[in-house]
C-alpha atoms as a PDB file:
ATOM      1  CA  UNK A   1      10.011-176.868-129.384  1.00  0.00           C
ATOM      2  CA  UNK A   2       8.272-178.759-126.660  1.00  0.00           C
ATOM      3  CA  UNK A   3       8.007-177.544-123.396  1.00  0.00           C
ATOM      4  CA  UNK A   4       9.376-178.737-120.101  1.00  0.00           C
ATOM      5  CA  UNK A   5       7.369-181.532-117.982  1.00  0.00           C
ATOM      6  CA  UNK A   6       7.796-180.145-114.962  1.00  0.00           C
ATOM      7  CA  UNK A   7       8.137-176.797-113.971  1.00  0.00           C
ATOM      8  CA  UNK A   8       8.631-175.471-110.632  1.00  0.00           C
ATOM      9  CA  UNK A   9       5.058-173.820-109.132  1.00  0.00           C
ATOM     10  CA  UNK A  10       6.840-171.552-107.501  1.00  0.00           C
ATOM     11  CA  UNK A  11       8.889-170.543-109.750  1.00  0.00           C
ATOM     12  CA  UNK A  12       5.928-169.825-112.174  1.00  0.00           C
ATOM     13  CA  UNK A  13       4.476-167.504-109.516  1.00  0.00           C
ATOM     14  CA  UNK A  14       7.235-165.770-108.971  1.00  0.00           C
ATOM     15  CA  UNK A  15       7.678-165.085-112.775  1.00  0.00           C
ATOM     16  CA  UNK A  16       3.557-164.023-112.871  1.00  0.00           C
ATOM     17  CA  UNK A  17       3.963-161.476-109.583  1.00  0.00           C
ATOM     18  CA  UNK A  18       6.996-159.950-111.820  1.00  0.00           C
ATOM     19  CA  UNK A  19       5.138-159.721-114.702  1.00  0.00           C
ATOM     20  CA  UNK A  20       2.400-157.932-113.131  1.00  0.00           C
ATOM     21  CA  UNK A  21       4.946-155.861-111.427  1.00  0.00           C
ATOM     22  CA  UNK A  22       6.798-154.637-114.118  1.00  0.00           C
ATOM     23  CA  UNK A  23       3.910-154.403-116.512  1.00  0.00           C
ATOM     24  CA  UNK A  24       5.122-156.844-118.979  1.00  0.00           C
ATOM     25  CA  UNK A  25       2.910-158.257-122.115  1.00  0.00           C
ATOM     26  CA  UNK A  26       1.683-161.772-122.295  1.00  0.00           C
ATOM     27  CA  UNK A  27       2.315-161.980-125.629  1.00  0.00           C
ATOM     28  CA  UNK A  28       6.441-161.084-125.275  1.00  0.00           C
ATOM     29  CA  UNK A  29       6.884-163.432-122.390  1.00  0.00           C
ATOM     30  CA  UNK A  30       4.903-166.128-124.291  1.00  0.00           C
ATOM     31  CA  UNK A  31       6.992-165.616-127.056  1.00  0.00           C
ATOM     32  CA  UNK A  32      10.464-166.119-124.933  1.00  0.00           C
ATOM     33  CA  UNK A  33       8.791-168.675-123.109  1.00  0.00           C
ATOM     34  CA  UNK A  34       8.088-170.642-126.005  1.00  0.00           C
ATOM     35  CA  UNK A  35      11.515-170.510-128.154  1.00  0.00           C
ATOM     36  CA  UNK A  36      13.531-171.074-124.613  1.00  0.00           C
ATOM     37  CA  UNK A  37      11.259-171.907-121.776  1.00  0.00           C
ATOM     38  CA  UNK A  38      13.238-173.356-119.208  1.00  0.00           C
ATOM     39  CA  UNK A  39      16.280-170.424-119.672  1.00  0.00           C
ATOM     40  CA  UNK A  40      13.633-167.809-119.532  1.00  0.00           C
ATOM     41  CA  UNK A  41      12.033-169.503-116.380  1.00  0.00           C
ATOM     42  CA  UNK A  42      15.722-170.210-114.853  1.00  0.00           C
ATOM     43  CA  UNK A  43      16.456-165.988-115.989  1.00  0.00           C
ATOM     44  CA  UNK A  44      13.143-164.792-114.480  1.00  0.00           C
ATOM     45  CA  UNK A  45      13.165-166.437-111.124  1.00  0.00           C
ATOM     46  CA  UNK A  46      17.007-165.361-110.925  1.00  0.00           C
ATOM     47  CA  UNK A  47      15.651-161.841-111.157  1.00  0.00           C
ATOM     48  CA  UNK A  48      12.652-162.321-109.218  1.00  0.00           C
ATOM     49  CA  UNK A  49      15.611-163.361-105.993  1.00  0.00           C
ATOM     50  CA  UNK A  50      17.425-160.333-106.459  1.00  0.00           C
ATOM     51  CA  UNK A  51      14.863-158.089-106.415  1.00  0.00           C
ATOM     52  CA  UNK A  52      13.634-159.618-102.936  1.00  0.00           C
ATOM     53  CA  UNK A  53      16.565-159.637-102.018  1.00  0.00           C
ATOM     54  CA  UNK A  54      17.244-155.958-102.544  1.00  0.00           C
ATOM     55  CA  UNK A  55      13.860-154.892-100.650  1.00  0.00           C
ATOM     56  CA  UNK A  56      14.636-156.918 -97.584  1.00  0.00           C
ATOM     57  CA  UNK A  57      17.756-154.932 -97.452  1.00  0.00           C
ATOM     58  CA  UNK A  58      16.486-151.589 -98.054  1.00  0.00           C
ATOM     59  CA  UNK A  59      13.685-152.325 -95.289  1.00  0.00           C
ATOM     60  CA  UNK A  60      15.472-151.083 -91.672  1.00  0.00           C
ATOM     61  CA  UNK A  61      15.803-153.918 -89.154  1.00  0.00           C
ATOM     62  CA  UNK A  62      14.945-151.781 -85.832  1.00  0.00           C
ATOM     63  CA  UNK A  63      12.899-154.574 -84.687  1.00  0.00           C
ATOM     64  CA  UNK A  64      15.698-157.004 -84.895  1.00  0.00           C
ATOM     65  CA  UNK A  65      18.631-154.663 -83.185  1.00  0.00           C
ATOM     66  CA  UNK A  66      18.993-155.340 -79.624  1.00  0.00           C
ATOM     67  CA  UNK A  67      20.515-153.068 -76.762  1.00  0.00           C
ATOM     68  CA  UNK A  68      23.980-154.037 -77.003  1.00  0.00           C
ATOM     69  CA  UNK A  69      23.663-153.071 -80.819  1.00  0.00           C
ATOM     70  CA  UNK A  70      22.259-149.594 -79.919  1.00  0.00           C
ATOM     71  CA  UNK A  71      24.344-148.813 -77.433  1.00  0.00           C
ATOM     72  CA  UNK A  72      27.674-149.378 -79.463  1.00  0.00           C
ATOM     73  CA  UNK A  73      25.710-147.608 -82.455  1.00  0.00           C
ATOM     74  CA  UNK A  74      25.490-144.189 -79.629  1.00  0.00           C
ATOM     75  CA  UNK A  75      29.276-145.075 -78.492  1.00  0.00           C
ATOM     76  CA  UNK A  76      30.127-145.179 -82.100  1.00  0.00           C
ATOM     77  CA  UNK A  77      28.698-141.824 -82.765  1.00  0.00           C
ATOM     78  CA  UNK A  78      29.558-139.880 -79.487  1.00  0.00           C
ATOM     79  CA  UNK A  79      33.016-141.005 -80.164  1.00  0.00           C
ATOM     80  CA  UNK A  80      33.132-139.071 -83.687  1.00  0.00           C
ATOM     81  CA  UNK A  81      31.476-136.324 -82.576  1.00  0.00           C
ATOM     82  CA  UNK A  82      33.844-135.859 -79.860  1.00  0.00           C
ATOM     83  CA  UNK A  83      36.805-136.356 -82.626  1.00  0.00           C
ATOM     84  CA  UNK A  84      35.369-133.825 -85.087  1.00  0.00           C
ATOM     85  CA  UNK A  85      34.967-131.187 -81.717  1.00  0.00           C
ATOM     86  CA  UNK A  86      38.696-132.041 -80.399  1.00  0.00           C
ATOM     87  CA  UNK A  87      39.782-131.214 -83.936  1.00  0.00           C
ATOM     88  CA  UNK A  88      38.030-128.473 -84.381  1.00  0.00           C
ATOM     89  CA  UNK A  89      38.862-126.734 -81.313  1.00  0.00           C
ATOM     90  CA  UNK A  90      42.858-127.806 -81.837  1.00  0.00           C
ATOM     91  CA  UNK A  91      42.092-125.787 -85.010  1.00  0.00           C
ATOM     92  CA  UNK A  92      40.856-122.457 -83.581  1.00  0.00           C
ATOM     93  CA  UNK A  93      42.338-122.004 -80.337  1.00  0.00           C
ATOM     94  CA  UNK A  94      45.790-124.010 -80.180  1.00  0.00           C
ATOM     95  CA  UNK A  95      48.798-121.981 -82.163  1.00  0.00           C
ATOM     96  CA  UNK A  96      49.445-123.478 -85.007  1.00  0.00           C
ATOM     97  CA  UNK A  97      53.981-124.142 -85.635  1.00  0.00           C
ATOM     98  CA  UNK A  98      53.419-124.259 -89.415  1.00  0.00           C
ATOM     99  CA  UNK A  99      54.619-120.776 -91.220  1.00  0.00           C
ATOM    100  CA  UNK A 100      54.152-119.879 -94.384  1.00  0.00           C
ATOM    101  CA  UNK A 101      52.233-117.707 -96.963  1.00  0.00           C
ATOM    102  CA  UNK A 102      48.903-116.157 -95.481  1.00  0.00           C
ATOM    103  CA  UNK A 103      47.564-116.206 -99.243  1.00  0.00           C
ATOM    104  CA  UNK A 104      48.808-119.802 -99.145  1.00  0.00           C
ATOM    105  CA  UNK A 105      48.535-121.525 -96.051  1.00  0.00           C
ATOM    106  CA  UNK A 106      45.501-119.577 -94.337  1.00  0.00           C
ATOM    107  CA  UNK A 107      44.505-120.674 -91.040  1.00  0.00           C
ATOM    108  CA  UNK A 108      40.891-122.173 -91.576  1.00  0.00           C
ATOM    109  CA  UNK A 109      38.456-121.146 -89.600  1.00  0.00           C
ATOM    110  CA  UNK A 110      35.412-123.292 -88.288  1.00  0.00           C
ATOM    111  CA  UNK A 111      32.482-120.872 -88.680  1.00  0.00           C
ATOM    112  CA  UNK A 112      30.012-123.680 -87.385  1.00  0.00           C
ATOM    113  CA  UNK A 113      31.453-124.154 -84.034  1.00  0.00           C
ATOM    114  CA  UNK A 114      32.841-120.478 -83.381  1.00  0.00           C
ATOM    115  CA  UNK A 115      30.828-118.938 -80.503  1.00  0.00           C
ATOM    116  CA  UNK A 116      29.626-115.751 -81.442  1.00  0.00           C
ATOM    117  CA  UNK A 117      29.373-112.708 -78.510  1.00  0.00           C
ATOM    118  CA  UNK A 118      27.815-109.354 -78.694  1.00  0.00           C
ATOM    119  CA  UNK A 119      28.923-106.443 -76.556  1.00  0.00           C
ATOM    120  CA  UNK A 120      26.569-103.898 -75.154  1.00  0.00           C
ATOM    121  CA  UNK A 121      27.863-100.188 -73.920  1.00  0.00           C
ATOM    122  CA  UNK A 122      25.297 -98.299 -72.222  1.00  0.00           C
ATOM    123  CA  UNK A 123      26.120 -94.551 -73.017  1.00  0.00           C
ATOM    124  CA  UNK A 124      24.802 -92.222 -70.456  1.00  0.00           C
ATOM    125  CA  UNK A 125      21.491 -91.149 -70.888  1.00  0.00           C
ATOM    126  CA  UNK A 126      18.279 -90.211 -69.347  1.00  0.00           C
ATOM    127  CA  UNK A 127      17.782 -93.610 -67.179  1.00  0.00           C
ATOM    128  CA  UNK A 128      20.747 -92.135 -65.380  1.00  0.00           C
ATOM    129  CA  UNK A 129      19.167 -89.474 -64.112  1.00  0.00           C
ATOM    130  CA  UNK A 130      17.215 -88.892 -60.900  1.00  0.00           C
ATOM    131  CA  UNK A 131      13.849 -88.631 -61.118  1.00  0.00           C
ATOM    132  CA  UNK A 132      13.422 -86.693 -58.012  1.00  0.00           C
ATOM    133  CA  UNK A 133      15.979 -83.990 -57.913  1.00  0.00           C
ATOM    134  CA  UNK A 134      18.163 -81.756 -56.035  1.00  0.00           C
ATOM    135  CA  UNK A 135      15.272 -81.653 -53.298  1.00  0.00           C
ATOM    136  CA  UNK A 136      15.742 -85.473 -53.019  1.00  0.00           C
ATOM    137  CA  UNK A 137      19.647 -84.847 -52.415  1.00  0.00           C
ATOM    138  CA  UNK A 138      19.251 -81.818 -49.526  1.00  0.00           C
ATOM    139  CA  UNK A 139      16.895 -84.420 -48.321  1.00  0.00           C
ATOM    140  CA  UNK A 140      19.475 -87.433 -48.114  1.00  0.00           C
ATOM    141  CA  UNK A 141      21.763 -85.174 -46.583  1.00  0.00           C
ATOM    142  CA  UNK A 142      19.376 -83.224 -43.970  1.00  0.00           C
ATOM    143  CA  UNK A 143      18.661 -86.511 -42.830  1.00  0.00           C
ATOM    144  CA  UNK A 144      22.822 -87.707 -42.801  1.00  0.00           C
ATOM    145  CA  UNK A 145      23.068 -84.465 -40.621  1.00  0.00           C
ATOM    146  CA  UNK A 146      20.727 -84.980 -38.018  1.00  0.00           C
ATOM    147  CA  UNK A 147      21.776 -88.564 -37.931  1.00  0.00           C
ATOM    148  CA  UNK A 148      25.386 -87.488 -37.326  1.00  0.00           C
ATOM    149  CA  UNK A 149      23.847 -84.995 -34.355  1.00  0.00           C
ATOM    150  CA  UNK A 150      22.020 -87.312 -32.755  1.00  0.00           C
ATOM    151  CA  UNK A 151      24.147 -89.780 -32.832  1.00  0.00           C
ATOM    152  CA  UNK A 152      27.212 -86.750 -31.408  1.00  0.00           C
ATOM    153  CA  UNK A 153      24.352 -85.687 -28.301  1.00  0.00           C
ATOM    154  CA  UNK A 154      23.773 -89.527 -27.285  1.00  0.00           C
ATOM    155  CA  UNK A 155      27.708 -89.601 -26.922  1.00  0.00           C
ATOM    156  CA  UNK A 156      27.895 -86.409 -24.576  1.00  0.00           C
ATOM    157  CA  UNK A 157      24.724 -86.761 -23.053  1.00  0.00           C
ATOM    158  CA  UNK A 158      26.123 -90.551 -22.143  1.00  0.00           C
ATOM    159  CA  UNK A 159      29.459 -89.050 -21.215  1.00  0.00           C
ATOM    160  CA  UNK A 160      27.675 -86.678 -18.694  1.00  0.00           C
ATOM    161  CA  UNK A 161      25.418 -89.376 -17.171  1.00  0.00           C
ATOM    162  CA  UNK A 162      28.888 -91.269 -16.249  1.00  0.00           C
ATOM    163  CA  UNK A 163      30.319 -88.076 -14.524  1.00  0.00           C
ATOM    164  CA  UNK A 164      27.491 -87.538 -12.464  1.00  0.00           C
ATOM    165  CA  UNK A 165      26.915 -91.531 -11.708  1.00  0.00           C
ATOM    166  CA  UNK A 166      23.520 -91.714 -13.446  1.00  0.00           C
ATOM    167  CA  UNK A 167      22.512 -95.274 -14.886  1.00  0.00           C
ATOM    168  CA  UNK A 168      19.676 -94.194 -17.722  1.00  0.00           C
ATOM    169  CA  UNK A 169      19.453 -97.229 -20.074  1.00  0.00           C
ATOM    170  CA  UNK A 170      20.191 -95.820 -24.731  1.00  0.00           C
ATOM    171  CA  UNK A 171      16.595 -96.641 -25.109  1.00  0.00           C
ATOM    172  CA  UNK A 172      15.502 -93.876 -22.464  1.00  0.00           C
ATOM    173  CA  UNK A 173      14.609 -90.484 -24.529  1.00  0.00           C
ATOM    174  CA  UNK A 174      16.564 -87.274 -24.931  1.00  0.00           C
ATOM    175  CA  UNK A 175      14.079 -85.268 -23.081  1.00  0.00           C
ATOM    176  CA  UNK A 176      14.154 -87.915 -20.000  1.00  0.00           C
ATOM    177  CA  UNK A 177      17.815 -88.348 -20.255  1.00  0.00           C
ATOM    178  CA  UNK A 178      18.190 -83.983 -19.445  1.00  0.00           C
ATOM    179  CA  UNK A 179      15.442 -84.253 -17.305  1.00  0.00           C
ATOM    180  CA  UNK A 180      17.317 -86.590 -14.943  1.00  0.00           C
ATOM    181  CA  UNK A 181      20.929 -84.612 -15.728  1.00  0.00           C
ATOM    182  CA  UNK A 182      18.815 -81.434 -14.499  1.00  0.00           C
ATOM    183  CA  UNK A 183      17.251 -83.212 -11.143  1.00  0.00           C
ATOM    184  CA  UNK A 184      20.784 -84.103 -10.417  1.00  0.00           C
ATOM    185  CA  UNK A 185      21.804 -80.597 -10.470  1.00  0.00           C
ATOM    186  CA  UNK A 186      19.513 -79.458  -8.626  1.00  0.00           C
ATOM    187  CA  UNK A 187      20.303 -81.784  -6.235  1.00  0.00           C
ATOM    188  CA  UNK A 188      24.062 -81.127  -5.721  1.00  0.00           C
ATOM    189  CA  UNK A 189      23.170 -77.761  -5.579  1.00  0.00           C
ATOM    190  CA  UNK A 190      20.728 -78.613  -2.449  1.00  0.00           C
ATOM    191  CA  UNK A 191      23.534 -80.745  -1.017  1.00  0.00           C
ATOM    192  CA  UNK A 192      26.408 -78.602  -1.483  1.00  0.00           C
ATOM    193  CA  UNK A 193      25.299 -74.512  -1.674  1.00  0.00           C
ATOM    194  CA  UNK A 194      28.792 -73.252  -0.943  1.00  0.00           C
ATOM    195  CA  UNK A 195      30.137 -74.636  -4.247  1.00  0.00           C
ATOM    196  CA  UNK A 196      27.262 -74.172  -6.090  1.00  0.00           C
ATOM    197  CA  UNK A 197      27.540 -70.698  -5.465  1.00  0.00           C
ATOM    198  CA  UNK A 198      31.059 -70.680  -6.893  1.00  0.00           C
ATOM    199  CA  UNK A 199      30.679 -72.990  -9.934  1.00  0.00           C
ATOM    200  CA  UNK A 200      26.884 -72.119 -11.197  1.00  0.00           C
ATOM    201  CA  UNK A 201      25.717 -68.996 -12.402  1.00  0.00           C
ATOM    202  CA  UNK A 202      22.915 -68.599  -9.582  1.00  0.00           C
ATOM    203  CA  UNK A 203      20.446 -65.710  -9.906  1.00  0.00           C
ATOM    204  CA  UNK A 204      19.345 -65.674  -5.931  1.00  0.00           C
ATOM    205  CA  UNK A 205      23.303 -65.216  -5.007  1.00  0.00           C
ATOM    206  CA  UNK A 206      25.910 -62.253  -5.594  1.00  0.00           C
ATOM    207  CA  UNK A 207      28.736 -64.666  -6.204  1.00  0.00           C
ATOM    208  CA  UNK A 208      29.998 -65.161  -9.536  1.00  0.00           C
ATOM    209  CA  UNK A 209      30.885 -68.477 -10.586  1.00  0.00           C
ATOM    210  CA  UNK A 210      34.474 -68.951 -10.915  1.00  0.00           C
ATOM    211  CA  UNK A 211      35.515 -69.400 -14.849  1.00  0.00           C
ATOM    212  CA  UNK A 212      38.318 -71.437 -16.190  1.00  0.00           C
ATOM    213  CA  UNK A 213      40.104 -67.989 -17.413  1.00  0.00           C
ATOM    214  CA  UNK A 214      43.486 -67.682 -19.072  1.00  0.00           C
ATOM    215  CA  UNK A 215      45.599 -66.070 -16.483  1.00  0.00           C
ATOM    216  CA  UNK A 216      46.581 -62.809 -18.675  1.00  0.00           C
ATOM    217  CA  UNK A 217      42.963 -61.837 -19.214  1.00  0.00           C
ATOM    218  CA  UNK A 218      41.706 -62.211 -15.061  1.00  0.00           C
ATOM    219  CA  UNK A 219      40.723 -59.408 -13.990  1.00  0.00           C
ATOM    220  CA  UNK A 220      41.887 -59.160 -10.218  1.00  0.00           C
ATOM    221  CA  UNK A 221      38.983 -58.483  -7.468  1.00  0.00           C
ATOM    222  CA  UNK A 222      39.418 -55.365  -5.013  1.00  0.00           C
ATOM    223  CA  UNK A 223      40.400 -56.791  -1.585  1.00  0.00           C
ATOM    224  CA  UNK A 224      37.542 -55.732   0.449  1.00  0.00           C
ATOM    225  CA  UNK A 225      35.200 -57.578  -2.173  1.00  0.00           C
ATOM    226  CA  UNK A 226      37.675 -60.692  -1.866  1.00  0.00           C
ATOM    227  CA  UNK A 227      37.291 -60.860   1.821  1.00  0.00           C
ATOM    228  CA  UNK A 228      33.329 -60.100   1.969  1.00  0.00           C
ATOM    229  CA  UNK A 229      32.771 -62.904  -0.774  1.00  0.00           C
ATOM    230  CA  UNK A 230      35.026 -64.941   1.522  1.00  0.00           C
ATOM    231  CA  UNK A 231      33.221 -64.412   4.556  1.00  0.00           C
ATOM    232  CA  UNK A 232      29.892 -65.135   3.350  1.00  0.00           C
ATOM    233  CA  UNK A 233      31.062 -68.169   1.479  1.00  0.00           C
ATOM    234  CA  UNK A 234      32.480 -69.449   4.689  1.00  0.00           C
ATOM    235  CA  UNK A 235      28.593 -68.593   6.367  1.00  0.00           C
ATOM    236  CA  UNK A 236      27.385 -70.194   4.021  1.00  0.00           C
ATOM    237  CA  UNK A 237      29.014 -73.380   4.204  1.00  0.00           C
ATOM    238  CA  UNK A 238      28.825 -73.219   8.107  1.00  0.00           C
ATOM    239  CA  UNK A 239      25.224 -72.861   7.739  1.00  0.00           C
ATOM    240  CA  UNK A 240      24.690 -76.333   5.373  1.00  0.00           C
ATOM    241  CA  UNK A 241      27.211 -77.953   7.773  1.00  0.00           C
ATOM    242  CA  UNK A 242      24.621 -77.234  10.622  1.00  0.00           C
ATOM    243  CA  UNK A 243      21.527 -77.876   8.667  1.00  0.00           C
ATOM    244  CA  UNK A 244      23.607 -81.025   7.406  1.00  0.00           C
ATOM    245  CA  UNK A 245      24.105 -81.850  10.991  1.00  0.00           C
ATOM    246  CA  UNK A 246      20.496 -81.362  11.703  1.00  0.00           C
ATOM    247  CA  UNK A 247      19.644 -83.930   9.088  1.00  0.00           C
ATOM    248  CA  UNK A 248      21.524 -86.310  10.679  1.00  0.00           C
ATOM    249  CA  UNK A 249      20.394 -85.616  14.300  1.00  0.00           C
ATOM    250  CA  UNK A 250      16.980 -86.112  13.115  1.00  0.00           C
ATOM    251  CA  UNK A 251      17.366 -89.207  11.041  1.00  0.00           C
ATOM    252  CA  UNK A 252      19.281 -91.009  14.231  1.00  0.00           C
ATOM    253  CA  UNK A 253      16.304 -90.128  16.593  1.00  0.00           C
ATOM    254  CA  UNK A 254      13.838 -91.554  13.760  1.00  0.00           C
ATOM    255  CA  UNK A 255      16.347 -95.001  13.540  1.00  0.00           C
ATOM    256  CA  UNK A 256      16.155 -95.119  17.458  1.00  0.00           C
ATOM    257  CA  UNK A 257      12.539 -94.087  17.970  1.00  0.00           C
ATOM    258  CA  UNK A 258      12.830 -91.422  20.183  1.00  0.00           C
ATOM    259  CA  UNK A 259      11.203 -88.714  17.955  1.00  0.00           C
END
């Protein structure tokens, strides 16, 4: 059989590379090529095509896919996923209106997506215990104690400054705060001796202090006693009035200046 006059180059390289691909003998393809050569050339390159064409397919085109391309690829997907999650949770939370068999129509349950939760009881043991002891509780309450009596003697001590018209600021201390309650004291004692004598307990008088006594338990003075007290209170008070007088006198000579 005589051979073709003209055959394609290209079509003879093609049919070499898939020779060498494929491994094929020289003497097999000589022997097709030479009973049929232009069918076995024509069968060849037909091959040859679809084998390209096959590994351009398989080869991914990132290069080639643009933005818009992507971005409906991620819609794409985000959409399913969001599908598959509706459906699932429709499945394992919503109440389903189908009844029948459990053996038969049992409720399936998505083990992927089920959130899983572990519950921890703390029994008591020793971290519940104090490390410091009864001492630290007489402690906690000693100090409660003298909180709730210090805070009880700023009260009366405050009342007591308002009765007697004394102006001592809360961040004065206790000891200056009696100190000044005593001076006054002292003082309305100096100013007023006559009632002193009847409302203190005075150790330089022989008057007794009169007592806020329930009537039935008053023991009732002897009259001579009575009047004697009486008298001497009323001395007494005579005897500041003068000196009180005095005081005066003197001051008005000092304001005038004729000392």
């Amino acid at each position: 059989m005589d051979q073709p006059a003209e055959i394609d180059l290209q079509i003879l390289a093609n049919i070499g590379l898939f020779l060498r691909n494929i491994g094929m003998c020289e003497e097999s393809f000589s022997e097709a090529f030479r009973l049929n050569p232009q069918h076995t050339a024509q069968e060849l390159h037909r091959l040859v095509q679809k084998i390209q064409e096959l590994a351009t397919n398989l080869i991914p085109k990132e290069s080639e896919t643009s933005s818009l391309e992507l971005e409906a690829e991620m819609a794409s997907f985000l959409k399913s996923q969001q599908e598959f999650v509706n459906t699932s949770n429709k499945d394992e939370f919503l109440v389903s209106k189908k009844t029948g068999a459990a053996r038969v129509d049992a409720l399936k349950i998505d083990r992927e997506t089920q959130m899983k939760r572990n519950v921890v009881h703390n029994f008591a043991g020793p971290l519940e215990r104090s490390t410091l002891g009864q001492s630290a509780e007489n402690m906690n309450m000693a100090d409660l104690d003298a909180s709730r009596i210090s805070t009880a003697m700023n009260e009366r001590i405050g009342l007591l400054e308002t009765h007697l018209g004394l102006c001592t600021g809360p961040s004065a201390e206790t000891s200056q705060r009696l100190k000044r309650l005593e001076d006054r004291i002292c003082q309305i004692e100096d100013c007023f001796p006559s009632f002193a004598a009847f409302k203190f307990n005075q150790q330089h008088t022989s008057i007794l202090p009169k007592r806020n006594v329930p009537e039935d338990v008053i023991v009732p003075l002897k009259k001579e006693s009575t009047t004697q007290a009486n008298q001497q209170a009323v001395a007494e008070f005579v005897e500041s009035t003068n000196a009180f007088n005095g005081r005066i006198e003197k001051l008005q000579k000092l304001m005038s200046g004729q000392e």
